[in-house]
N, C-alpha and C. Protein backbone atom coordinates (compact mmCIF):
# COMPACT_ATOMS: atom_id res chain seq x y z
N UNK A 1 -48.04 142.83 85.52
CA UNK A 1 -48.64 141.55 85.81
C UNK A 1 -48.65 140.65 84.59
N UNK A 2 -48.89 141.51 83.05
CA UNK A 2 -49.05 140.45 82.10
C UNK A 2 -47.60 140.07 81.76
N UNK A 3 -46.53 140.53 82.18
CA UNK A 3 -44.77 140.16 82.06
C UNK A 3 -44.66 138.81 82.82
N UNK A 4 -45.54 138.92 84.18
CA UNK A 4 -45.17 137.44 85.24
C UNK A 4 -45.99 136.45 84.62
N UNK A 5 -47.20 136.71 83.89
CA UNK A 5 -47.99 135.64 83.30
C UNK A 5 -46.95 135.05 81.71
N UNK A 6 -46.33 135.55 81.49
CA UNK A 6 -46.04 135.49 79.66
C UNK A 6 -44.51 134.03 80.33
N UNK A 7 -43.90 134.85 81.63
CA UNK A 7 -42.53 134.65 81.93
C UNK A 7 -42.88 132.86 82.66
N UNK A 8 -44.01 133.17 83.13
CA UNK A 8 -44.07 132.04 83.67
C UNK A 8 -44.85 130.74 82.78
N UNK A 9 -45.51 131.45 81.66
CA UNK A 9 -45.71 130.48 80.86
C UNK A 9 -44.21 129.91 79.91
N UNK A 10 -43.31 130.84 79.90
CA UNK A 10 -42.58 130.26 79.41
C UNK A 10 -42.03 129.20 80.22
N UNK A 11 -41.57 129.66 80.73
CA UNK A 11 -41.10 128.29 81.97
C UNK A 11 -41.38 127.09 81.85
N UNK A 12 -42.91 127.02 82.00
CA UNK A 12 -43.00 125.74 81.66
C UNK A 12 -43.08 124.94 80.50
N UNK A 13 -43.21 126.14 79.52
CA UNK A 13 -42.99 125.28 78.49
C UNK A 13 -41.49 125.15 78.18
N UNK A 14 -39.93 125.51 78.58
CA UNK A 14 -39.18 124.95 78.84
C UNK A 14 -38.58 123.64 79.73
N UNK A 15 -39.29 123.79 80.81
CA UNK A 15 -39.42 122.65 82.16
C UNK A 15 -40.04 121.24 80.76
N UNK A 16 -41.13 121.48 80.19
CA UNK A 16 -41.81 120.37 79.59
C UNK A 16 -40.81 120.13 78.21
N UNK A 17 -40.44 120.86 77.66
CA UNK A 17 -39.62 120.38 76.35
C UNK A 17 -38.07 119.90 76.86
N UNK A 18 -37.59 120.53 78.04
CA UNK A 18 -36.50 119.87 79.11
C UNK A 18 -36.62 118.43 79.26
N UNK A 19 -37.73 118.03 79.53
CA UNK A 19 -38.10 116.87 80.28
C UNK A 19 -38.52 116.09 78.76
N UNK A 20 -39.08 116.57 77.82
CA UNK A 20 -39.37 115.66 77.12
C UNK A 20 -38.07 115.01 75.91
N UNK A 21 -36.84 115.90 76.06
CA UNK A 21 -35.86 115.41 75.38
C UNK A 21 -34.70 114.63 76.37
N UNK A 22 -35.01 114.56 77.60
CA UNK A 22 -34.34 113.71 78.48
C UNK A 22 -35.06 112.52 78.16
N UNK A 23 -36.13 112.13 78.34
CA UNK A 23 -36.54 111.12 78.01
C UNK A 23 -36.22 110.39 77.21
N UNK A 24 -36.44 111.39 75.93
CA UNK A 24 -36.26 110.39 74.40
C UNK A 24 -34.38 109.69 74.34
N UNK A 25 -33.50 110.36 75.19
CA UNK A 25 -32.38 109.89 75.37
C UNK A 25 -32.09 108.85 75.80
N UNK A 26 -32.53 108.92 77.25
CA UNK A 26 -32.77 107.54 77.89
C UNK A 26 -33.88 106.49 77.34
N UNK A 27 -34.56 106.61 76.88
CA UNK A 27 -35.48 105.80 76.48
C UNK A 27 -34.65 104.70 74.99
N UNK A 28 -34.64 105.46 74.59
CA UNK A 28 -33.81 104.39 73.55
C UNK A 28 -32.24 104.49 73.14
N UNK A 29 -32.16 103.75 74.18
CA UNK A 29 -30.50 103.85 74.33
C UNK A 29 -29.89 102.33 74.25
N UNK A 30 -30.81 101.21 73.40
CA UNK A 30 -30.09 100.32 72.58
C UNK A 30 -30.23 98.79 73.57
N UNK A 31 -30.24 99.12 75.02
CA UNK A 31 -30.32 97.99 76.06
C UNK A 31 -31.40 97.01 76.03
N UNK A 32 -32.41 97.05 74.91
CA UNK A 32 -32.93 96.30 74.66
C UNK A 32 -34.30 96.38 72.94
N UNK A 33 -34.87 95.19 73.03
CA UNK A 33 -35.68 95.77 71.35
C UNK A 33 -36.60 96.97 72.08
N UNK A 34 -37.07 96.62 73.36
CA UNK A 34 -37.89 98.19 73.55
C UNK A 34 -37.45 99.68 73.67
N UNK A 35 -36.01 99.29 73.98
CA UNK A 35 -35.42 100.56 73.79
C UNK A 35 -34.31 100.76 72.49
N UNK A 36 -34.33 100.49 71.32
CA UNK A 36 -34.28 100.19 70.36
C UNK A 36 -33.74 101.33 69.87
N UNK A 37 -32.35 101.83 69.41
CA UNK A 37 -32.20 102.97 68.82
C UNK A 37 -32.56 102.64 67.14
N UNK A 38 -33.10 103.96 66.57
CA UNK A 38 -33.51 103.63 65.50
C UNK A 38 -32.46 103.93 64.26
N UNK A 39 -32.42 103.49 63.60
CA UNK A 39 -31.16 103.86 62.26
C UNK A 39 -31.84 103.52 61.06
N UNK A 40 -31.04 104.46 59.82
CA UNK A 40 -31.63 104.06 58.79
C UNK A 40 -30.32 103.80 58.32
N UNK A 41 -29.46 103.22 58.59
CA UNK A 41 -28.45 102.28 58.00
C UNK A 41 -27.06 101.40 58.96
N UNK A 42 -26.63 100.01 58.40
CA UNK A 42 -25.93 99.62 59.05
C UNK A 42 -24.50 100.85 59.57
N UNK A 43 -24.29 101.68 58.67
CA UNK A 43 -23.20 102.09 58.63
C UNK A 43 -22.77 103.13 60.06
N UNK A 44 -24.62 103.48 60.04
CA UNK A 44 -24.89 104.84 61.25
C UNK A 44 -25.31 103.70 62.75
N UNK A 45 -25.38 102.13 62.34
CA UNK A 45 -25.10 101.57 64.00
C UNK A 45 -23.71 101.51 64.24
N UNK A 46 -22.32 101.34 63.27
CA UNK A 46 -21.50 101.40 63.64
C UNK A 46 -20.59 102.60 64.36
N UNK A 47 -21.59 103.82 63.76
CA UNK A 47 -20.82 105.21 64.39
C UNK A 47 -21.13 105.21 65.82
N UNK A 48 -22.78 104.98 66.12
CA UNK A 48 -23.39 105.10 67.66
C UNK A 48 -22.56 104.12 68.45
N UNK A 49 -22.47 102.52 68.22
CA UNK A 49 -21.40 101.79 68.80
C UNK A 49 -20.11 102.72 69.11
N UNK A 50 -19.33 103.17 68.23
CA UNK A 50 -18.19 103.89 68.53
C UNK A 50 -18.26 105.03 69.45
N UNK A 51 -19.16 105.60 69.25
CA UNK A 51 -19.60 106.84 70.04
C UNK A 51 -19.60 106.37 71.83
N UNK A 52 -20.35 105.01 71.96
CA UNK A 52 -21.05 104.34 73.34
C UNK A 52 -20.02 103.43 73.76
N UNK A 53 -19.33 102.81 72.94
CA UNK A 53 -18.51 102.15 72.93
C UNK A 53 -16.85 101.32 72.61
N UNK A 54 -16.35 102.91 72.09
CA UNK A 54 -15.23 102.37 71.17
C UNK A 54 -14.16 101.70 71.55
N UNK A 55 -13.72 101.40 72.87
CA UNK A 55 -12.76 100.37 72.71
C UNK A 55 -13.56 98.93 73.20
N UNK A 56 -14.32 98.53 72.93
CA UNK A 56 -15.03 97.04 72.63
C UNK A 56 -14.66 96.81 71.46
N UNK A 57 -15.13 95.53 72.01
CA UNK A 57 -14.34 94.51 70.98
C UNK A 57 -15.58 93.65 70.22
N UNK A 58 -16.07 93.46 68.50
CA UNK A 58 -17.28 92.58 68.58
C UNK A 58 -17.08 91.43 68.58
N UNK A 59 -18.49 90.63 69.07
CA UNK A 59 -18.33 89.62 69.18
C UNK A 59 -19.09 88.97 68.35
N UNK A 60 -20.36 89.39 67.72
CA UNK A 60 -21.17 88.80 66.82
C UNK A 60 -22.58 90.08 66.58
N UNK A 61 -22.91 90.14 65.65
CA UNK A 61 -24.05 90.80 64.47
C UNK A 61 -24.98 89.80 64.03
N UNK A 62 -26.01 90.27 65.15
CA UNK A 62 -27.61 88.84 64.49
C UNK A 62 -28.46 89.75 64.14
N UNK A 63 -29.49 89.25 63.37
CA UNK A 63 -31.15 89.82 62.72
C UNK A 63 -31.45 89.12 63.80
N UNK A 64 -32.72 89.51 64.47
CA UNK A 64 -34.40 89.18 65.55
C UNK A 64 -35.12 89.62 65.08
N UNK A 65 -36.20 89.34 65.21
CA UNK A 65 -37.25 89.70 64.97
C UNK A 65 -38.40 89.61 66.48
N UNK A 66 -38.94 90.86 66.54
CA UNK A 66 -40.16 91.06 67.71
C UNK A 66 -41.31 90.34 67.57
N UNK A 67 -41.86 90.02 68.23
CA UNK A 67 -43.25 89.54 67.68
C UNK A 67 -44.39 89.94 66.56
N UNK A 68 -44.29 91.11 66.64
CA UNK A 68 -44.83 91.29 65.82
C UNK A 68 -44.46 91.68 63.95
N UNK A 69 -43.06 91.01 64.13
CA UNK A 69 -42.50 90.70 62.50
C UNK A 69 -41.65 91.87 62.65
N UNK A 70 -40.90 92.89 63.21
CA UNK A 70 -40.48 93.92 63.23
C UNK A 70 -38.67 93.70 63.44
N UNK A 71 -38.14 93.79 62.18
CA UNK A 71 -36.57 93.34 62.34
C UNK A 71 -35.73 94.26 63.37
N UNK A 72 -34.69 93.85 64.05
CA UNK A 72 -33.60 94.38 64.95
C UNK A 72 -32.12 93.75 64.50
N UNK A 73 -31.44 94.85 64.51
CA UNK A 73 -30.14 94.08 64.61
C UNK A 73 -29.05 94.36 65.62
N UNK A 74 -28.53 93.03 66.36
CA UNK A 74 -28.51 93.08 67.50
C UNK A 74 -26.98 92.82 67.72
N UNK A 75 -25.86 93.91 68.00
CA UNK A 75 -24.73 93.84 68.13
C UNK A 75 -23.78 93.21 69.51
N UNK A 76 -23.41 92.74 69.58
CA UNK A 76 -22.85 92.14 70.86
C UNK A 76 -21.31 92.71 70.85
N UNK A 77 -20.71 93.24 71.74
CA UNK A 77 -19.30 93.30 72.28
C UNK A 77 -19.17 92.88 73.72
N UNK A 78 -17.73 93.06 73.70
CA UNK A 78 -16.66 92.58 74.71
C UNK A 78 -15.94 94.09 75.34
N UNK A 79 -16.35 94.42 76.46
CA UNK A 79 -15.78 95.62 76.84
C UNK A 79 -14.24 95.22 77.54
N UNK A 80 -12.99 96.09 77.70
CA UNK A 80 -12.39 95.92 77.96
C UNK A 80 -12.37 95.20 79.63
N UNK A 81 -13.54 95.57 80.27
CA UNK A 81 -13.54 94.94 81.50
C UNK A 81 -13.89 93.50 81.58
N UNK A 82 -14.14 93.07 79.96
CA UNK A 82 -14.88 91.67 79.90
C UNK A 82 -15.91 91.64 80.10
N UNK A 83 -16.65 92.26 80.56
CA UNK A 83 -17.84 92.35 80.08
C UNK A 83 -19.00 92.32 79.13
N UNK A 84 -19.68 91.71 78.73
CA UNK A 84 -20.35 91.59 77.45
C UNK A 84 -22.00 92.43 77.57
N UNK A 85 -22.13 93.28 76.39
CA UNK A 85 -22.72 94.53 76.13
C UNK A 85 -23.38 94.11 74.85
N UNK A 86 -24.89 94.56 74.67
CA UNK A 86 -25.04 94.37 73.59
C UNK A 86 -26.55 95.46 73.20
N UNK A 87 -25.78 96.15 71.89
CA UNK A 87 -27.33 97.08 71.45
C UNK A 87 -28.27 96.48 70.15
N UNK A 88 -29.36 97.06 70.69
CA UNK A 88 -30.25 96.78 69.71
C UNK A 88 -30.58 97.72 68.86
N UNK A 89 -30.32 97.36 67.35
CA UNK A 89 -30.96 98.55 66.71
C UNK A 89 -32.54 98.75 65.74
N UNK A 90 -32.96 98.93 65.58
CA UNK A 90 -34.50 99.07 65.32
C UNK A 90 -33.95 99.44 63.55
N UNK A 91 -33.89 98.60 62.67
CA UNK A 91 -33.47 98.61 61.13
C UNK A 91 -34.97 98.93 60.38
N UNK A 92 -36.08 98.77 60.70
CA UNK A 92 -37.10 98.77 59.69
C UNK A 92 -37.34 99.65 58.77
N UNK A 93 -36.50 100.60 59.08
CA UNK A 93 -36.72 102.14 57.89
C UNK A 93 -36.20 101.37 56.96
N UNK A 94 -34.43 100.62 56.90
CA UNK A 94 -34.30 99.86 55.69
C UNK A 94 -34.58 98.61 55.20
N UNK A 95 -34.76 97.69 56.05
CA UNK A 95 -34.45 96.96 56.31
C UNK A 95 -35.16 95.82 54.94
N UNK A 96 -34.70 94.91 54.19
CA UNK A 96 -35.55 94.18 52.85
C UNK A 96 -35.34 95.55 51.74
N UNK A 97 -34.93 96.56 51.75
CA UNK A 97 -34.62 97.53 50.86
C UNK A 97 -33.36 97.86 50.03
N UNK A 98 -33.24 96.29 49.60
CA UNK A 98 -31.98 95.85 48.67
C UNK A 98 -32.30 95.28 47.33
């Protein structure tokens, strides 16, 4: 009996650490400043772009800022379907650290 109690606690604590790294995937996946992938350098938004996106084409690289003073930098492409795509990246780890 204490094997079905141990087996089934595991479970869920797989079911819950399952579920809690699906989330963090989808959750910031760049489609906007709230979902904001985070980077600590320009160099590592250009790999994730390539990774999500590599045959786009850019179209322009802006600074925003959130309301509450919190910098983003906000990449725009051109997908081969013509389509225009654009991620946000959440810079504040570096960001003024020049």
């Amino acid at each position: 009996m204490r094997n079905i109690k141990y087996i089934f606690v595991i479970a869920i604590c797989f079911t819950f650490l399952n579920c809690a790294s699906t989330q963090n995937q989808t959750s910031n996946d760049g489609s906007s400043m709230e979902k904001a992938i985070k980077v600590g350098s320009v160099e590592q938004e250009y790999k994730i772009v390539r990774e999500k996106c590599g045959d786009c084409k850019m179209k322009s690289q802006g600074l925003t800022f959130n309301d509450k003073d919190k910098p983003f930098d906000v990449l725009t492409f051109i997908k081969p379907t013509g389509e225009e795509v654009k991620y946000y990246f959440d810079i504040s780890k570096f960001y003024g650290n020049f």
